[in-house]
C-alpha atoms as a PDB file:
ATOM      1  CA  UNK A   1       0.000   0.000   0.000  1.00  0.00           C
ATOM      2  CA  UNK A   2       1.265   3.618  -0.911  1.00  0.00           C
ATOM      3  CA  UNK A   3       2.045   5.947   1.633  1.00  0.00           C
ATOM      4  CA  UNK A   4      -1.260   8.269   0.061  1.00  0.00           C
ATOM      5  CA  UNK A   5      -3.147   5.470   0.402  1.00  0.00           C
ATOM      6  CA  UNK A   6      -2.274   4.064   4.063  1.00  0.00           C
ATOM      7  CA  UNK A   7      -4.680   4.904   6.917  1.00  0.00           C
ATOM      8  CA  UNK A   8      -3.908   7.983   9.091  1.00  0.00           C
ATOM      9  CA  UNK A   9      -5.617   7.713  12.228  1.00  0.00           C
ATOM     10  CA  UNK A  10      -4.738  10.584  14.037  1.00  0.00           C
ATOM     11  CA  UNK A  11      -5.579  13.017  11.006  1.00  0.00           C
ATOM     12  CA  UNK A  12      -8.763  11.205  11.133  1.00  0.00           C
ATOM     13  CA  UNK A  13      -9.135  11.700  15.304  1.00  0.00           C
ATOM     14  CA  UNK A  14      -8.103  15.228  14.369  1.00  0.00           C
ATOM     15  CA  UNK A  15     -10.747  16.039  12.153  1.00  0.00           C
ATOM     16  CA  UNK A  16     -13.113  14.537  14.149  1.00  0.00           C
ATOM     17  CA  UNK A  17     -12.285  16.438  17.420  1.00  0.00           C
ATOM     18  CA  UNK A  18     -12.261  19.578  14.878  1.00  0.00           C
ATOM     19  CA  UNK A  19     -16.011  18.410  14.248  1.00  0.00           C
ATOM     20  CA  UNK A  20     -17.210  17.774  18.054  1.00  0.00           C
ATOM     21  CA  UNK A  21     -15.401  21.181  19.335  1.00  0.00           C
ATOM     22  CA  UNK A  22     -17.243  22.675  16.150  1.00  0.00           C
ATOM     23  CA  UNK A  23     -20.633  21.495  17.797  1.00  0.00           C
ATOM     24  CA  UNK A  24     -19.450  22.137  21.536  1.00  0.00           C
ATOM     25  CA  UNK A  25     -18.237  25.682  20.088  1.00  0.00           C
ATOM     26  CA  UNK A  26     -22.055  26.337  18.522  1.00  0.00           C
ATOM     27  CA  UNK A  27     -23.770  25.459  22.006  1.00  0.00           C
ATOM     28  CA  UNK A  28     -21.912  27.282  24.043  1.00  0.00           C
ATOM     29  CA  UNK A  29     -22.096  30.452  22.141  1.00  0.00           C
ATOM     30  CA  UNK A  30     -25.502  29.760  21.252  1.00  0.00           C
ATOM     31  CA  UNK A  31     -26.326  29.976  24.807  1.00  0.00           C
ATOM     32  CA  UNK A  32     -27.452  26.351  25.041  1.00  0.00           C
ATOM     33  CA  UNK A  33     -24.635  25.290  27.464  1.00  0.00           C
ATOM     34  CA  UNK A  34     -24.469  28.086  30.364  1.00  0.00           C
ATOM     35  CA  UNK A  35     -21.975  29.189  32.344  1.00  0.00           C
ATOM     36  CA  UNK A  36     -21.118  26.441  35.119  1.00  0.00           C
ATOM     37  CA  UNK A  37     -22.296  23.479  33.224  1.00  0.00           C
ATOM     38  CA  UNK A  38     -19.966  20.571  33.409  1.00  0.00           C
ATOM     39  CA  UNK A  39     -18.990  18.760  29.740  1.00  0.00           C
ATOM     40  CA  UNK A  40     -18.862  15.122  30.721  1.00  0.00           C
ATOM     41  CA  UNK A  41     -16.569  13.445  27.746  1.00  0.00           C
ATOM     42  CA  UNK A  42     -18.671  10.451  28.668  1.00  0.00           C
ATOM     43  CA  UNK A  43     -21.833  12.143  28.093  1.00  0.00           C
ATOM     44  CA  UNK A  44     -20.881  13.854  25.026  1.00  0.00           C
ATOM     45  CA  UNK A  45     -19.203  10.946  23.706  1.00  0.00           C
ATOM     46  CA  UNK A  46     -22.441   9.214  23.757  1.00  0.00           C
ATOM     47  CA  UNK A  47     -24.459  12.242  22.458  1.00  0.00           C
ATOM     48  CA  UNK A  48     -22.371  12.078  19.506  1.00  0.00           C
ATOM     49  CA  UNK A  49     -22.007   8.679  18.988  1.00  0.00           C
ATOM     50  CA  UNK A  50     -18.070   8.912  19.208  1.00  0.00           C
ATOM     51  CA  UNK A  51     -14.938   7.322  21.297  1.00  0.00           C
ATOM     52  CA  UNK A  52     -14.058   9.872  24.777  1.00  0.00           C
ATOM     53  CA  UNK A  53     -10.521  10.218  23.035  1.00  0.00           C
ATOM     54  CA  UNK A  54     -11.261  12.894  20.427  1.00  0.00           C
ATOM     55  CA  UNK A  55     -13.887  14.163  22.982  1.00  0.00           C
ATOM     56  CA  UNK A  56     -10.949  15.191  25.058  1.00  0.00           C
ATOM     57  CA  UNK A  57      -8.680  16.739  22.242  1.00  0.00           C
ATOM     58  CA  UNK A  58     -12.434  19.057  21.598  1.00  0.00           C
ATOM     59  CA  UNK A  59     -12.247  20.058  24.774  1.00  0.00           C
ATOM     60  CA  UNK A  60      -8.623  20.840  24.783  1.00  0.00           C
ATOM     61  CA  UNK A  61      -9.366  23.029  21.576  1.00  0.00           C
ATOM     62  CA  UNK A  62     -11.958  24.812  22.901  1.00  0.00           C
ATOM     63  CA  UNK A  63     -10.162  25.691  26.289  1.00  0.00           C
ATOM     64  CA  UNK A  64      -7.354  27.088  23.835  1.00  0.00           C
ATOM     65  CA  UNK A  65     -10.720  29.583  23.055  1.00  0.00           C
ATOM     66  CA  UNK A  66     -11.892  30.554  25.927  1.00  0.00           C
ATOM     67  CA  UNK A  67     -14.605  28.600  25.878  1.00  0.00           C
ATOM     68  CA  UNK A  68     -14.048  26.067  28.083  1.00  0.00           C
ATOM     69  CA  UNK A  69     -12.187  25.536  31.579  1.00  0.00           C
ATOM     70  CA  UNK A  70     -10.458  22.879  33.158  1.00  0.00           C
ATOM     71  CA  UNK A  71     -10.149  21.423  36.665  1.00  0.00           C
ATOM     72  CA  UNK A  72      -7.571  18.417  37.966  1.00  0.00           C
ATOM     73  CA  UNK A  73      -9.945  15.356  38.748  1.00  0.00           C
ATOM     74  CA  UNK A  74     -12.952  17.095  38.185  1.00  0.00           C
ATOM     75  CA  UNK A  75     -13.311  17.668  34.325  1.00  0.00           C
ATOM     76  CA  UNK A  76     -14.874  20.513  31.568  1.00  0.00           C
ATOM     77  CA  UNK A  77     -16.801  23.414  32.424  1.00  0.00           C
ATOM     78  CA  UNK A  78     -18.015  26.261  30.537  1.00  0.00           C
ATOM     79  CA  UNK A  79     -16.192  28.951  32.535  1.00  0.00           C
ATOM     80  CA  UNK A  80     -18.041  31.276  35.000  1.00  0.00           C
ATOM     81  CA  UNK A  81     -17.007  34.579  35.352  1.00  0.00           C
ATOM     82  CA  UNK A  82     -17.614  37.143  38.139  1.00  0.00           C
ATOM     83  CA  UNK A  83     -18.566  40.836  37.591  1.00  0.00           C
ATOM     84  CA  UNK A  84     -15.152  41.756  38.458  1.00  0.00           C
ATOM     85  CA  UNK A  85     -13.466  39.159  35.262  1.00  0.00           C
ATOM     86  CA  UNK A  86     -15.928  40.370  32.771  1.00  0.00           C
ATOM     87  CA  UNK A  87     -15.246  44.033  33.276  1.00  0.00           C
ATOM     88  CA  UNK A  88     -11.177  43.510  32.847  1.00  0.00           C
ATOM     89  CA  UNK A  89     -12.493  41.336  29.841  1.00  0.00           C
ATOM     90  CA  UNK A  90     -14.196  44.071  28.205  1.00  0.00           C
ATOM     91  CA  UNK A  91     -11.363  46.715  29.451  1.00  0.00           C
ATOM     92  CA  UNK A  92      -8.620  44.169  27.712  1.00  0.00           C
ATOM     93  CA  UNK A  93     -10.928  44.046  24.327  1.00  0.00           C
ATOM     94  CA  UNK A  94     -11.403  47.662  24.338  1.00  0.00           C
ATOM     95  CA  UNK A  95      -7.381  48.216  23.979  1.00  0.00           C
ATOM     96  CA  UNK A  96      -6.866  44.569  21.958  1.00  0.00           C
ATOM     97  CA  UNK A  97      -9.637  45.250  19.362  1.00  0.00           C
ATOM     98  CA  UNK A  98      -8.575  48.279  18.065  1.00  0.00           C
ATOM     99  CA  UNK A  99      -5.412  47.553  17.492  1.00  0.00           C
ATOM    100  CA  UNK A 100      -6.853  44.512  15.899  1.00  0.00           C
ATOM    101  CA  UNK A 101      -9.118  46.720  13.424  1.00  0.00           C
ATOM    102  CA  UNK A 102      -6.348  48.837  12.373  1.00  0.00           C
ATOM    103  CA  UNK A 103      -4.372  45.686  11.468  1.00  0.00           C
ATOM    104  CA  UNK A 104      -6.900  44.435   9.419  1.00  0.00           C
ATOM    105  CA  UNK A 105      -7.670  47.234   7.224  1.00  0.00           C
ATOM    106  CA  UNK A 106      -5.169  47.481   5.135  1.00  0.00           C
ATOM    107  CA  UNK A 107      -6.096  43.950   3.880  1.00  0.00           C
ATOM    108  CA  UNK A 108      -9.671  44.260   3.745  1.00  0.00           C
ATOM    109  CA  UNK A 109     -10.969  43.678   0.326  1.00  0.00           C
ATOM    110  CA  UNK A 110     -14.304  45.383  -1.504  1.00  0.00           C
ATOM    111  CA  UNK A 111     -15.592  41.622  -0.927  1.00  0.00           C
ATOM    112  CA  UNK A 112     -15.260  42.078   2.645  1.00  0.00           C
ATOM    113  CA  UNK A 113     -16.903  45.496   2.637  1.00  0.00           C
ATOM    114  CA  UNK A 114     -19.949  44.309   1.172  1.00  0.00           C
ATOM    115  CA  UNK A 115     -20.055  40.963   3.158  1.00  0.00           C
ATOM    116  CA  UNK A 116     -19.916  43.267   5.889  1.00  0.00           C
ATOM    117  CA  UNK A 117     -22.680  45.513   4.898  1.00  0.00           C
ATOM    118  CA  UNK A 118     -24.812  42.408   4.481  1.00  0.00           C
ATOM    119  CA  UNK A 119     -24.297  41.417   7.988  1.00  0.00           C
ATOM    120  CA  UNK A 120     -25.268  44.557   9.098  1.00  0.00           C
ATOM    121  CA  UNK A 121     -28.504  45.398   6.818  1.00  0.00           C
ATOM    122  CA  UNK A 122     -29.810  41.621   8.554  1.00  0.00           C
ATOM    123  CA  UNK A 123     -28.470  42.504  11.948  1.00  0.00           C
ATOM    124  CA  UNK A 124     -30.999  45.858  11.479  1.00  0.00           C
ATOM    125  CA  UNK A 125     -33.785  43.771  10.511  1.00  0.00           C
ATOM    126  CA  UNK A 126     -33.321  41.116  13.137  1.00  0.00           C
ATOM    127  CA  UNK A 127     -35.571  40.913  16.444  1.00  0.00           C
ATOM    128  CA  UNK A 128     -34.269  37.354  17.349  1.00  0.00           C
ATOM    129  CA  UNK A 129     -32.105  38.277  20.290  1.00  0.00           C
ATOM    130  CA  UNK A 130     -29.346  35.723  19.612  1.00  0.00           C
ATOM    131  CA  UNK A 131     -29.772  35.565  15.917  1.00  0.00           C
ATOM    132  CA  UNK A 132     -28.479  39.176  16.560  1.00  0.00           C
ATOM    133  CA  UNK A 133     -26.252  38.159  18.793  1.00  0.00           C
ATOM    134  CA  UNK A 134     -24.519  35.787  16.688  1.00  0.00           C
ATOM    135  CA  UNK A 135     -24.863  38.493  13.536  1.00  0.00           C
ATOM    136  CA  UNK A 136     -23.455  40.735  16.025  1.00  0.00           C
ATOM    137  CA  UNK A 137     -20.427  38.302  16.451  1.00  0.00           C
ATOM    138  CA  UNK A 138     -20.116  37.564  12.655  1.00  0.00           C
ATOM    139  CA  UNK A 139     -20.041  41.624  12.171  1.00  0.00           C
ATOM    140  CA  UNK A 140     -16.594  42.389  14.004  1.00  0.00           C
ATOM    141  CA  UNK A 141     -14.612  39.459  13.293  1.00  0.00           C
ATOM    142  CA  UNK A 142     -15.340  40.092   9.283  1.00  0.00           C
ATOM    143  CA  UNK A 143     -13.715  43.595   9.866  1.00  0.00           C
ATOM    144  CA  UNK A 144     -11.033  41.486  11.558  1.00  0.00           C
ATOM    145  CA  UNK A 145     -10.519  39.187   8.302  1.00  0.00           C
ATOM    146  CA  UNK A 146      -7.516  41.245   7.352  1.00  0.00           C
ATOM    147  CA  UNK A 147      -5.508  41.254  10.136  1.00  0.00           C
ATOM    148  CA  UNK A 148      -1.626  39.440   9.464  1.00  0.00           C
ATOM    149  CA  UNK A 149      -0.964  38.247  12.827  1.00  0.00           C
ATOM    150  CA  UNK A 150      -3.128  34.900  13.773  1.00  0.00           C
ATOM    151  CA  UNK A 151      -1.743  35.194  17.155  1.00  0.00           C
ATOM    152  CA  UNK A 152      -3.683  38.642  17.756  1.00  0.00           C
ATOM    153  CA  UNK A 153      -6.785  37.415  16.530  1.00  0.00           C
ATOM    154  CA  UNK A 154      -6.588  34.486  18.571  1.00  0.00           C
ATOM    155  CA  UNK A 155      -6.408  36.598  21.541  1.00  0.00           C
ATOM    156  CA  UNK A 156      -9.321  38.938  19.787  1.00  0.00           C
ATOM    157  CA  UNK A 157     -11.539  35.544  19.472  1.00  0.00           C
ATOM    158  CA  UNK A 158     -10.990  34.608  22.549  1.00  0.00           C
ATOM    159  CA  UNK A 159     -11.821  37.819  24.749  1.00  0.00           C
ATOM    160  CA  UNK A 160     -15.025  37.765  22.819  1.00  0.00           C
ATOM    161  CA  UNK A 161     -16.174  34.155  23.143  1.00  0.00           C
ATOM    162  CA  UNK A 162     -15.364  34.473  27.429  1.00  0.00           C
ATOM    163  CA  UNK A 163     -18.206  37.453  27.958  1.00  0.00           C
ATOM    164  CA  UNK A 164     -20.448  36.011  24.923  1.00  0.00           C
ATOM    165  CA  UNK A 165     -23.059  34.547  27.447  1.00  0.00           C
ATOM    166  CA  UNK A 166     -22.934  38.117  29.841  1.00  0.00           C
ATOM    167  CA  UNK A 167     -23.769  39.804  27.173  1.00  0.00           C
ATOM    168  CA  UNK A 168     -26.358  37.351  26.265  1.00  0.00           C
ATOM    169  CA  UNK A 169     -27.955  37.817  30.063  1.00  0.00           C
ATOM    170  CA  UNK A 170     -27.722  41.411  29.448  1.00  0.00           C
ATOM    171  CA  UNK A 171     -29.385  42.294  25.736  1.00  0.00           C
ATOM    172  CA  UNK A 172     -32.647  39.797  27.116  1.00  0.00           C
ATOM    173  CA  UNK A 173     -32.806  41.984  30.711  1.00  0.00           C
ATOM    174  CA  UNK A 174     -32.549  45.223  28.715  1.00  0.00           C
ATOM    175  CA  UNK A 175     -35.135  47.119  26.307  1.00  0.00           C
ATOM    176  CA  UNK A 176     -34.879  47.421  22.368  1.00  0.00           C
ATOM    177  CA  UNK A 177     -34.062  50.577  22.027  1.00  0.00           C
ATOM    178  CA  UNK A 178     -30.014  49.840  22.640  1.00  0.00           C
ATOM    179  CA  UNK A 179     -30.121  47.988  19.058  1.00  0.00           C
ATOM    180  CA  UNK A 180     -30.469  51.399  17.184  1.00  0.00           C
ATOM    181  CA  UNK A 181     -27.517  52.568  19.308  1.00  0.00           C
ATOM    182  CA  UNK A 182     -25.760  49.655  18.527  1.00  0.00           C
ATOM    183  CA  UNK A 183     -26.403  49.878  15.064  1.00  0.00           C
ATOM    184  CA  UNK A 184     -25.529  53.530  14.646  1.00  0.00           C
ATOM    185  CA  UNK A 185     -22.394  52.268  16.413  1.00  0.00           C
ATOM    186  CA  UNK A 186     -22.152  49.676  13.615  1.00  0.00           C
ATOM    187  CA  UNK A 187     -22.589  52.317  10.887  1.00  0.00           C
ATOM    188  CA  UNK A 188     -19.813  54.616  12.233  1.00  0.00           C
ATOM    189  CA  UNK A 189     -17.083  52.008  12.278  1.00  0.00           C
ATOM    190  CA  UNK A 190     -18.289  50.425   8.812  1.00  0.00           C
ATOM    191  CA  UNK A 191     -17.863  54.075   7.608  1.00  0.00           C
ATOM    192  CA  UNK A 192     -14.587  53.860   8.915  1.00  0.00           C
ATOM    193  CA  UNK A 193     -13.433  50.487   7.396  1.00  0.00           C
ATOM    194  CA  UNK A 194     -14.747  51.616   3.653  1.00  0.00           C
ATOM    195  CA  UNK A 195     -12.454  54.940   4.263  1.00  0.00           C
ATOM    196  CA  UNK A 196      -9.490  52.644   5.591  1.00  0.00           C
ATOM    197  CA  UNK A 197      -9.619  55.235   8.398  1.00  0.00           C
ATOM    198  CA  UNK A 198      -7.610  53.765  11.332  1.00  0.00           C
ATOM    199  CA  UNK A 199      -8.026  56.823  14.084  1.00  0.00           C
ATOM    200  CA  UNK A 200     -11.428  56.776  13.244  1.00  0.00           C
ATOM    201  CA  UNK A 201     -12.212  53.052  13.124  1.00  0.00           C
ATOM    202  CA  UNK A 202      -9.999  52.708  16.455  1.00  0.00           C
ATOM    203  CA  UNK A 203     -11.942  55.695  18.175  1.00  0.00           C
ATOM    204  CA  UNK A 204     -15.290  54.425  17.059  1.00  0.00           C
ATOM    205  CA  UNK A 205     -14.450  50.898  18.278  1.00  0.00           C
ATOM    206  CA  UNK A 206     -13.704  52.039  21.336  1.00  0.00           C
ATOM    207  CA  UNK A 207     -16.606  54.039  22.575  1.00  0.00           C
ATOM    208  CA  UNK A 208     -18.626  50.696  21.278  1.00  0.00           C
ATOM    209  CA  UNK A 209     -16.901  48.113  23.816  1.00  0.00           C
ATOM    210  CA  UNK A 210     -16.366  50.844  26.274  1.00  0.00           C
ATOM    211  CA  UNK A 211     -20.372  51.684  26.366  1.00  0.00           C
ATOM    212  CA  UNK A 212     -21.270  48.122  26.775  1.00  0.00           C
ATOM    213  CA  UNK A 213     -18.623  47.857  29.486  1.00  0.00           C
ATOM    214  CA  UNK A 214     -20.253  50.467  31.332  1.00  0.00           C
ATOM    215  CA  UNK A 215     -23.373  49.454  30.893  1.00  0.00           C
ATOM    216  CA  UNK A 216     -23.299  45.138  31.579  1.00  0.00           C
ATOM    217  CA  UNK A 217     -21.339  45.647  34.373  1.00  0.00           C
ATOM    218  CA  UNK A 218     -24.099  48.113  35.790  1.00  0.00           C
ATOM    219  CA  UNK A 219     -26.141  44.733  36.258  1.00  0.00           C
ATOM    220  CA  UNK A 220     -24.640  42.867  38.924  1.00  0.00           C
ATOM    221  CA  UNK A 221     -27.498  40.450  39.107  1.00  0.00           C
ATOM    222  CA  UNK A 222     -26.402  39.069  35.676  1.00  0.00           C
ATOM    223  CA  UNK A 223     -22.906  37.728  37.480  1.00  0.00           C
ATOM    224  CA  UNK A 224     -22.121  34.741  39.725  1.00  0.00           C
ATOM    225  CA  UNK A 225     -18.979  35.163  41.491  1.00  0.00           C
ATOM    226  CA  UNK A 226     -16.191  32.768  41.240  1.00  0.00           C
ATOM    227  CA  UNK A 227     -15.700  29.949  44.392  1.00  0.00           C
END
């Protein structure tokens, strides 16, 4: 048999813990696995009809994320985070992000623009609160398509996917009216990205994480503190 043509078990163990971290990765930010619960490789092993070994590498993948957290002798959890955590979070992202946004323009293509502008005409026509939620998501890491460095947006990515669910608790608690502020927000720094404006796209940026900063950490009840 020809090397091309032997087996290659762990590219096929890889590819299949890329596929159960894919589904893990949709739950979690989908708001279907909360903050606290436990992911027992047993359990999800037998949910997806799979072996606990490439259960384990998911999990390993999606702690690399943010997503998930780890504990000697005790397993998986989807991380909970106390008031205090989410506001350094969003303090972090509002110095990270920007930097990531100016990175990225540069390479940002008139493909991207209008993929962008797509994402945002649905996001203004959306009600769903985590159909906008994930739109919302799918908005800022397209203007962060173009940025060189994979190990900044890997940091990016993962600030966002740890204070997902807060944010989450905190667009149901609050009234409509902050998506027309959001999407004015949106409009400013897509202005900014089709003028390849950095100080403006940085600025903009900015004032967006910083406002919901301010105001999800205003909600206390929306946090469980660490033990």
């Amino acid at each position: 048999m020809t090397p091309e043509h032997a087996r290659d078990p762990r590219g096929t163990e890889s590819v299949r813990s890329q596929h159960i971290a894919g589904i893990l990765r949709d739950e979690i930010l989908a708001g279907e696995l909360t903050p606290g619960t436990w992911l027992r490789q047993d359990e999800i092993a037998a949910r997806l009809g799979t072996s606990r070994i490439p259960v384990r590498e998911a999990l390993r993948i999606l702690e690399s994320e943010g997503l998930t957290e780890s504990f000697p002798n005790r397993g998986s959890r989807v991380p909970v985070l106390s008031l205090e955590d989410v506001n350094t979070y969003y303090r972090m992202r509002e110095r990270l992000e920007p930097l990531t946004l100016a990175e990225s323009l540069p390479h940002l293509t008139d493909h991207h623009l209008d993929h962008l502008e797509h994402i945002q005409d649905e996001i203004e026509n959306q009600s769903n609160v985590n159909r906008f939620l994930l739109l919302d998501r799918d908005f800022h890491m397209a203007t962060y398509a173009g940025c060189p460095s994979d190990h900044l947006l890997a940091m990016t990515v993962r600030l966002w996917n740890s204070t997902q669910h807060y944010r989450r608790a905190f667009m149901v608690l609050t009234d409509h009216d902050r998506a027309a502020i959001v999407n004015a927000e949106h409009r400013l720094i897509l202005d900014a990205v089709r003028r390849r404006d950095r100080e403006d796209g940085e600025r903009y940026l900015t004032g967006h994480i910083r406002r919901t900063r301010v105001e999800l950490t205003a909600h206390p009840e929306l946090f469980v503190e660490k033990r």
